[in-house]
Protein backbone atom coordinates (compact mmCIF):
# COMPACT_ATOMS: atom_id res chain seq x y z
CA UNK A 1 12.64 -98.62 -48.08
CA UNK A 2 11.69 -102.17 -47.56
CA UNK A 3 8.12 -101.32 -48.46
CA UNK A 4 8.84 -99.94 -51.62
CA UNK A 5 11.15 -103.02 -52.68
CA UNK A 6 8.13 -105.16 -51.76
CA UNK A 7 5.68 -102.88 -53.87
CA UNK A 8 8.12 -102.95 -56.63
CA UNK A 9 8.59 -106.90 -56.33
CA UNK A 10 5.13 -107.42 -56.42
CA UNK A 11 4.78 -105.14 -59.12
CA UNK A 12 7.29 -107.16 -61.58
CA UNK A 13 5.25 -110.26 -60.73
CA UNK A 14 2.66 -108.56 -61.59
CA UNK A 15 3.66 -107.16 -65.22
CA UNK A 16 5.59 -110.23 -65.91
CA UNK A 17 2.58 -112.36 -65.85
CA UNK A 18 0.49 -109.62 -67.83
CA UNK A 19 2.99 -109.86 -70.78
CA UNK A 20 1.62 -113.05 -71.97
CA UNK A 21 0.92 -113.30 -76.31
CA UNK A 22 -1.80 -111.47 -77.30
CA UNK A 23 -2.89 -113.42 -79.84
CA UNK A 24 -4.13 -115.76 -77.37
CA UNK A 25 -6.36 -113.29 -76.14
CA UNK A 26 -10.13 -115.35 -74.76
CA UNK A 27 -13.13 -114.74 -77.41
CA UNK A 28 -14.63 -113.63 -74.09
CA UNK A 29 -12.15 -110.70 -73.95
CA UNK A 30 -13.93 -107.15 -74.35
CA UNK A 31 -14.66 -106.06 -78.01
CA UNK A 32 -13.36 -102.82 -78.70
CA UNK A 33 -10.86 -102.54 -75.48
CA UNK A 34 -7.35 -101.42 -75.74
CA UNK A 35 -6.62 -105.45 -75.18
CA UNK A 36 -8.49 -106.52 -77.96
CA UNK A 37 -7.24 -103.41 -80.47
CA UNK A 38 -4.17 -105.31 -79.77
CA UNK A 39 -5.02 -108.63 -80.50
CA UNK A 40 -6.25 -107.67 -84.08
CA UNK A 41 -3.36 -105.41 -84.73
CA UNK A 42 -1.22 -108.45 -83.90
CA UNK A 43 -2.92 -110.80 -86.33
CA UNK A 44 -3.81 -107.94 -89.35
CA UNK A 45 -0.67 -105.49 -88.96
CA UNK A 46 -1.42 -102.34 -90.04
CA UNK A 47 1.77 -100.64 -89.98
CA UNK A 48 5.00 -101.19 -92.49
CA UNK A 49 7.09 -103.19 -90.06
CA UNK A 50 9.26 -99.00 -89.20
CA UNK A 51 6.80 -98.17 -86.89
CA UNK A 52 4.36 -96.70 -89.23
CA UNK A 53 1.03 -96.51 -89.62
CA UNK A 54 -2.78 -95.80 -87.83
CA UNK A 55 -3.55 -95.62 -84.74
CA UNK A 56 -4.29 -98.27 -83.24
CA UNK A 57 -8.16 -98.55 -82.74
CA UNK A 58 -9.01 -95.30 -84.80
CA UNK A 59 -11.43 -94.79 -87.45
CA UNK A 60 -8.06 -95.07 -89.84
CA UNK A 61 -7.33 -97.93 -87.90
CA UNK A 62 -10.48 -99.79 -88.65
CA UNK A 63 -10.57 -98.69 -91.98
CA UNK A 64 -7.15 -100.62 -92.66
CA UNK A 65 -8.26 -103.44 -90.91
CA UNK A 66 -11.59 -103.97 -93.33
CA UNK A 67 -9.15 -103.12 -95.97
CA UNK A 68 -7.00 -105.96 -94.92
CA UNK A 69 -9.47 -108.48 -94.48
CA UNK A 70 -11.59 -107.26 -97.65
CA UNK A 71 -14.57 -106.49 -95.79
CA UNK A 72 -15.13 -102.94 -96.51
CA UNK A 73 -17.41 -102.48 -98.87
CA UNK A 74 -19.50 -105.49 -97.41
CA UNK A 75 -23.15 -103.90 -97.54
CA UNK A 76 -23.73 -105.03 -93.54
CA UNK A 77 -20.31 -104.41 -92.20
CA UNK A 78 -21.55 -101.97 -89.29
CA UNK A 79 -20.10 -98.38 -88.55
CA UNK A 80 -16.76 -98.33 -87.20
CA UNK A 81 -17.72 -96.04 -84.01
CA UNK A 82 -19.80 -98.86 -83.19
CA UNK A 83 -19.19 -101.68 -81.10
CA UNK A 84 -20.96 -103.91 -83.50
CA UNK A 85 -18.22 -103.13 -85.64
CA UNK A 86 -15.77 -105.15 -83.11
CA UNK A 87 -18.40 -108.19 -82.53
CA UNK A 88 -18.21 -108.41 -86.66
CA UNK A 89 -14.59 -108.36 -86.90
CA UNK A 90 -13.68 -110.11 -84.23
CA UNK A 91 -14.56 -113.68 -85.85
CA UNK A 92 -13.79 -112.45 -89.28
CA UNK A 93 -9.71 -112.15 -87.84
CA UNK A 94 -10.43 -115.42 -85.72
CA UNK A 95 -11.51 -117.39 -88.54
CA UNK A 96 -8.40 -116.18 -91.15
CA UNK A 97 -5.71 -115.39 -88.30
CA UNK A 98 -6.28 -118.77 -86.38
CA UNK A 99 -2.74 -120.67 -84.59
């Protein structure tokens, strides 16, 4: 039993220190990881404040998101099954969403 309090202790340290804001996610962070679907959603909410909307990091998703930042019919904005899609976005929300 003591085990398993010390897994689950070490656990809640764990999680606790993953919960940190988002939206101070590091430029370095992964484009187009759940992590950094996160981070944009944060800063360019998609949804209607109920709960509703795409999900997050689908084609929907990333439709909304050029929608939001007026990007999409920008003729070099790059397909959004691409990861050049993220590397393009990502300053674009940096740049408009910045602390």
């Amino acid at each position: 039993m003591t085990r398993w309090m010390a897994a689950f202790l070490i656990l809640a340290a764990v999680s606790a220190q993953g919960g940190d804001d988002h939206s101070s996610i590091a430029e370095e962070e992964i484009r187009c990881s759940y992590s950094w679907y996160q981070f944009i959603e944060e800063a360019v909410a998609t949804g209607d404040g109920q709960g509703h909307g795409p999900d997050v990091g689908s084609a929907e998703w990333k439709s909304v998101i050029a929608f939001k930042l007026d990007i999409r019919d920008e003729p070099n904005l790059p397909d959004r099954d691409s990861e050049a899609w993220c590397r393009h976005i990502d300053p674009v929300v940096r740049q408009r969403y910045a602390d």
